[in-house]
PDB file of N, CA and C in Angstrom:
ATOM      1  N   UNK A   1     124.729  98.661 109.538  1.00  0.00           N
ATOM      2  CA  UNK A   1     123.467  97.974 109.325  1.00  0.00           C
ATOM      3  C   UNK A   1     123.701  96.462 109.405  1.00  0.00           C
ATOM      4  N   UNK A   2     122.854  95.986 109.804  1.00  0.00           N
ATOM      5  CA  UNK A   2     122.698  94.310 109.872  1.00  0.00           C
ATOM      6  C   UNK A   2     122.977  93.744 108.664  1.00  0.00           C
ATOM      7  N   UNK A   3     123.710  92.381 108.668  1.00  0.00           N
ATOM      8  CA  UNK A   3     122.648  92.039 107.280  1.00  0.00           C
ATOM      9  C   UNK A   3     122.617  90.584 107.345  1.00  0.00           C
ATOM     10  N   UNK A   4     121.653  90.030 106.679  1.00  0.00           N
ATOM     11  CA  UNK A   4     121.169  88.890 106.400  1.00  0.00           C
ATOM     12  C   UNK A   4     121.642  87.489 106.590  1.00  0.00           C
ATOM     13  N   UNK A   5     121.329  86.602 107.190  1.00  0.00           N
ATOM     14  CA  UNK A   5     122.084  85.790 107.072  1.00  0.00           C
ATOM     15  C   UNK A   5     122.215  84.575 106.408  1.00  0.00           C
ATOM     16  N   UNK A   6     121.504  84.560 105.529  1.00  0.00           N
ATOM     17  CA  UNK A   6     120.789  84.104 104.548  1.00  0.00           C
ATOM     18  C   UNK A   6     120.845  84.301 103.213  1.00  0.00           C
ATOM     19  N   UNK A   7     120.558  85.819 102.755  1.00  0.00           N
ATOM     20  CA  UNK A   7     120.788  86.329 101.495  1.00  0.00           C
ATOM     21  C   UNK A   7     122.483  87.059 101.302  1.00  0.00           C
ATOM     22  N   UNK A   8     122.773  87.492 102.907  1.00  0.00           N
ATOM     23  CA  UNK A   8     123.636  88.817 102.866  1.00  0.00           C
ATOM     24  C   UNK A   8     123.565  89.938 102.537  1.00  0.00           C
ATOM     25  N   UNK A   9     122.259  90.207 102.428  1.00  0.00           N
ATOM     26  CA  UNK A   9     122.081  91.687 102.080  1.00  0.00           C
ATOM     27  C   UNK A   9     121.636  92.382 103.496  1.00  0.00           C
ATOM     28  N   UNK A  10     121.468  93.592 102.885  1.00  0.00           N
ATOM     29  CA  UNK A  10     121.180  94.534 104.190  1.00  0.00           C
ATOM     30  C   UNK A  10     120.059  94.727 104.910  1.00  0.00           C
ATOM     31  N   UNK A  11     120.095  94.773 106.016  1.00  0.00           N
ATOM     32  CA  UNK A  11     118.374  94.299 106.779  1.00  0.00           C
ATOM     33  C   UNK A  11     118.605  95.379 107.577  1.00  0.00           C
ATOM     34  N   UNK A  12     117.443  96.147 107.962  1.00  0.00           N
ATOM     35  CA  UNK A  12     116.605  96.982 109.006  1.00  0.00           C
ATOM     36  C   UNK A  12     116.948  96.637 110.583  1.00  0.00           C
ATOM     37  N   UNK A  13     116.416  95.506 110.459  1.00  0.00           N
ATOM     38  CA  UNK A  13     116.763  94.343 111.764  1.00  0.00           C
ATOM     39  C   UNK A  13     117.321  93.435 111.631  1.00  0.00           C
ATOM     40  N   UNK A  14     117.496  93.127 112.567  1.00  0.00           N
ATOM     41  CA  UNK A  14     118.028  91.209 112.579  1.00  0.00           C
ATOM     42  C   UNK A  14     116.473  90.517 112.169  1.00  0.00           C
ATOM     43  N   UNK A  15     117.194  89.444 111.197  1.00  0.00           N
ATOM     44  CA  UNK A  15     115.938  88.621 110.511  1.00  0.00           C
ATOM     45  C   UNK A  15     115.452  87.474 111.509  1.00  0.00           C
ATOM     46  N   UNK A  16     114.173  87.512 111.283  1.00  0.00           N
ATOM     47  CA  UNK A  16     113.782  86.617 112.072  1.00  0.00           C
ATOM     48  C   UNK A  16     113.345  84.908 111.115  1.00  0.00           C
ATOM     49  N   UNK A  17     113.386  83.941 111.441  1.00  0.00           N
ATOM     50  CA  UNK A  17     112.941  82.601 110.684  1.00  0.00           C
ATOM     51  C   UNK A  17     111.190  82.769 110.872  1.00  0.00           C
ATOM     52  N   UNK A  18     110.181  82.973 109.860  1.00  0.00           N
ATOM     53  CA  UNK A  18     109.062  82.576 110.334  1.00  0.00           C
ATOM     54  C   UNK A  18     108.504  80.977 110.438  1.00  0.00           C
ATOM     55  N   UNK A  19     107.207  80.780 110.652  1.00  0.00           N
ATOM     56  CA  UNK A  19     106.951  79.767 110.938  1.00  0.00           C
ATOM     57  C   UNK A  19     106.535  78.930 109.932  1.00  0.00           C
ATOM     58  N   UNK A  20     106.705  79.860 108.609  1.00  0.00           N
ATOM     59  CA  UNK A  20     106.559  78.734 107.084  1.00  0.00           C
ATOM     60  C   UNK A  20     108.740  78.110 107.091  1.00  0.00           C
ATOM     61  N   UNK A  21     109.426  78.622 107.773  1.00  0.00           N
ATOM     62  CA  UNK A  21     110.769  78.314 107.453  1.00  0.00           C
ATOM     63  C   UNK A  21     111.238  79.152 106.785  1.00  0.00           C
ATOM     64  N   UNK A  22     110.945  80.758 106.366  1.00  0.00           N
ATOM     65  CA  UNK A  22     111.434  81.425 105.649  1.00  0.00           C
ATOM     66  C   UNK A  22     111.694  82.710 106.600  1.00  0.00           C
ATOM     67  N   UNK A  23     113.064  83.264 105.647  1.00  0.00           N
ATOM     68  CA  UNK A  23     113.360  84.741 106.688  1.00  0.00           C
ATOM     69  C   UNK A  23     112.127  85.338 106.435  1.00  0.00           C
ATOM     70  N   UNK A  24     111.954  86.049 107.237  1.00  0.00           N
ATOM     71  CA  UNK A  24     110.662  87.456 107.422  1.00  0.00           C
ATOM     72  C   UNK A  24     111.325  88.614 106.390  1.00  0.00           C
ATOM     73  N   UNK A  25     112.071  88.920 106.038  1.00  0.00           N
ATOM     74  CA  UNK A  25     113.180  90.141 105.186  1.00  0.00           C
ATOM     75  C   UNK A  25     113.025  89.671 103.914  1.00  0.00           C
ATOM     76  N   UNK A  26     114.100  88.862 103.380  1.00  0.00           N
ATOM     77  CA  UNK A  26     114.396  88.354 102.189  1.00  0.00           C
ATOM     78  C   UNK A  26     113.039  86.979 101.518  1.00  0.00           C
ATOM     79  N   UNK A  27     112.333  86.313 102.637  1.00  0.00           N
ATOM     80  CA  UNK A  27     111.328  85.614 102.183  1.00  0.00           C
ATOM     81  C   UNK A  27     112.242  84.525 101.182  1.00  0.00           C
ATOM     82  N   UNK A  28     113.635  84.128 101.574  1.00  0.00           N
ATOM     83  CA  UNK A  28     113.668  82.856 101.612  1.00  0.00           C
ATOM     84  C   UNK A  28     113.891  81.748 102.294  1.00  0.00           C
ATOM     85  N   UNK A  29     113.751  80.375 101.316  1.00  0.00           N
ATOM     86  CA  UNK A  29     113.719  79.244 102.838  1.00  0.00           C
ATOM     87  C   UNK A  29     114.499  78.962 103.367  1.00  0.00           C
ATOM     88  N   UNK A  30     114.519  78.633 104.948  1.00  0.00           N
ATOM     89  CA  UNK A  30     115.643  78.052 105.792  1.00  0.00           C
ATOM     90  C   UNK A  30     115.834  76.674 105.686  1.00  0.00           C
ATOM     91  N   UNK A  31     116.748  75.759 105.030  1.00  0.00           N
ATOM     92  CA  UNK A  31     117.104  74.937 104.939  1.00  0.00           C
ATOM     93  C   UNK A  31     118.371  74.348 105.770  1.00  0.00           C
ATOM     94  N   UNK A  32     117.848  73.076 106.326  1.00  0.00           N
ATOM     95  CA  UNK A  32     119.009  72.549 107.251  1.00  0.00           C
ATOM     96  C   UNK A  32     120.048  71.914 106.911  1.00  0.00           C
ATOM     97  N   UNK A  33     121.471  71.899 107.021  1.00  0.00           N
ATOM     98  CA  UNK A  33     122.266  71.354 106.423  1.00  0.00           C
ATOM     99  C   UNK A  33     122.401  69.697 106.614  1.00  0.00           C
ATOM    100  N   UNK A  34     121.363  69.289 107.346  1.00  0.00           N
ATOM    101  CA  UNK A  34     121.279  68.053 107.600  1.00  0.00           C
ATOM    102  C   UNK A  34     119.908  67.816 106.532  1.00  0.00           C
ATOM    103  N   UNK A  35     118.654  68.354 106.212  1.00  0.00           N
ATOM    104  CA  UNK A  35     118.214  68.061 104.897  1.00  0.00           C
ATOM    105  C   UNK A  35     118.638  68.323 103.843  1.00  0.00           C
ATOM    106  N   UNK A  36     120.059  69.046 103.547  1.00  0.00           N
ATOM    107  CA  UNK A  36     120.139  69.575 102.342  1.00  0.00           C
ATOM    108  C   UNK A  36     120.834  68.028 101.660  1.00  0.00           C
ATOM    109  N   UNK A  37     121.588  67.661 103.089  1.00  0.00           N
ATOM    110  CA  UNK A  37     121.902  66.172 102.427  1.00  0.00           C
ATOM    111  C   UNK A  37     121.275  65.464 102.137  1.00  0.00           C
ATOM    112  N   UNK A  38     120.426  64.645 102.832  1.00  0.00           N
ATOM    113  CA  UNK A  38     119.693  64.057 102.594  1.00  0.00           C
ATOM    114  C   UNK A  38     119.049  64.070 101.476  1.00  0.00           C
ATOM    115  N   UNK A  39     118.598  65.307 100.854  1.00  0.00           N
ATOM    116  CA  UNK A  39     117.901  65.640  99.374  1.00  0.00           C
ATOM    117  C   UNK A  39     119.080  65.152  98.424  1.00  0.00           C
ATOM    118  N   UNK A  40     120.501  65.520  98.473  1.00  0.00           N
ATOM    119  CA  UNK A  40     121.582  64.873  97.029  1.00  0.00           C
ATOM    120  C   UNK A  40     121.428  63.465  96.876  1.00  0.00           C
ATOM    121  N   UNK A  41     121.014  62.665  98.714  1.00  0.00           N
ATOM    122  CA  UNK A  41     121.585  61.224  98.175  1.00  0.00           C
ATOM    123  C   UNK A  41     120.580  60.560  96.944  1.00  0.00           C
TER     124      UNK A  41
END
């Protein structure tokens, strides 16, 4: 089984990103590692 790439859990399918920024599966957000910086400084 697939799994997540995001949560790591086990998925049906391969997850897709929707268009709020969140997986379609697990329903959490995709965050870029280039905003995640930006948010510490």
């Amino acid at each position: 089984m697939v799994k997540c790439g995001i949560c790591g859990g086990e998925a049906p399918k391969q997850p897709c990103i929707t268009e709020e920024g969140k997986c379609d599966i697990c329903h959490k957000k995709v965050v870029l590692a280039e905003e995640k910086r930006e948010q510490h400084k």
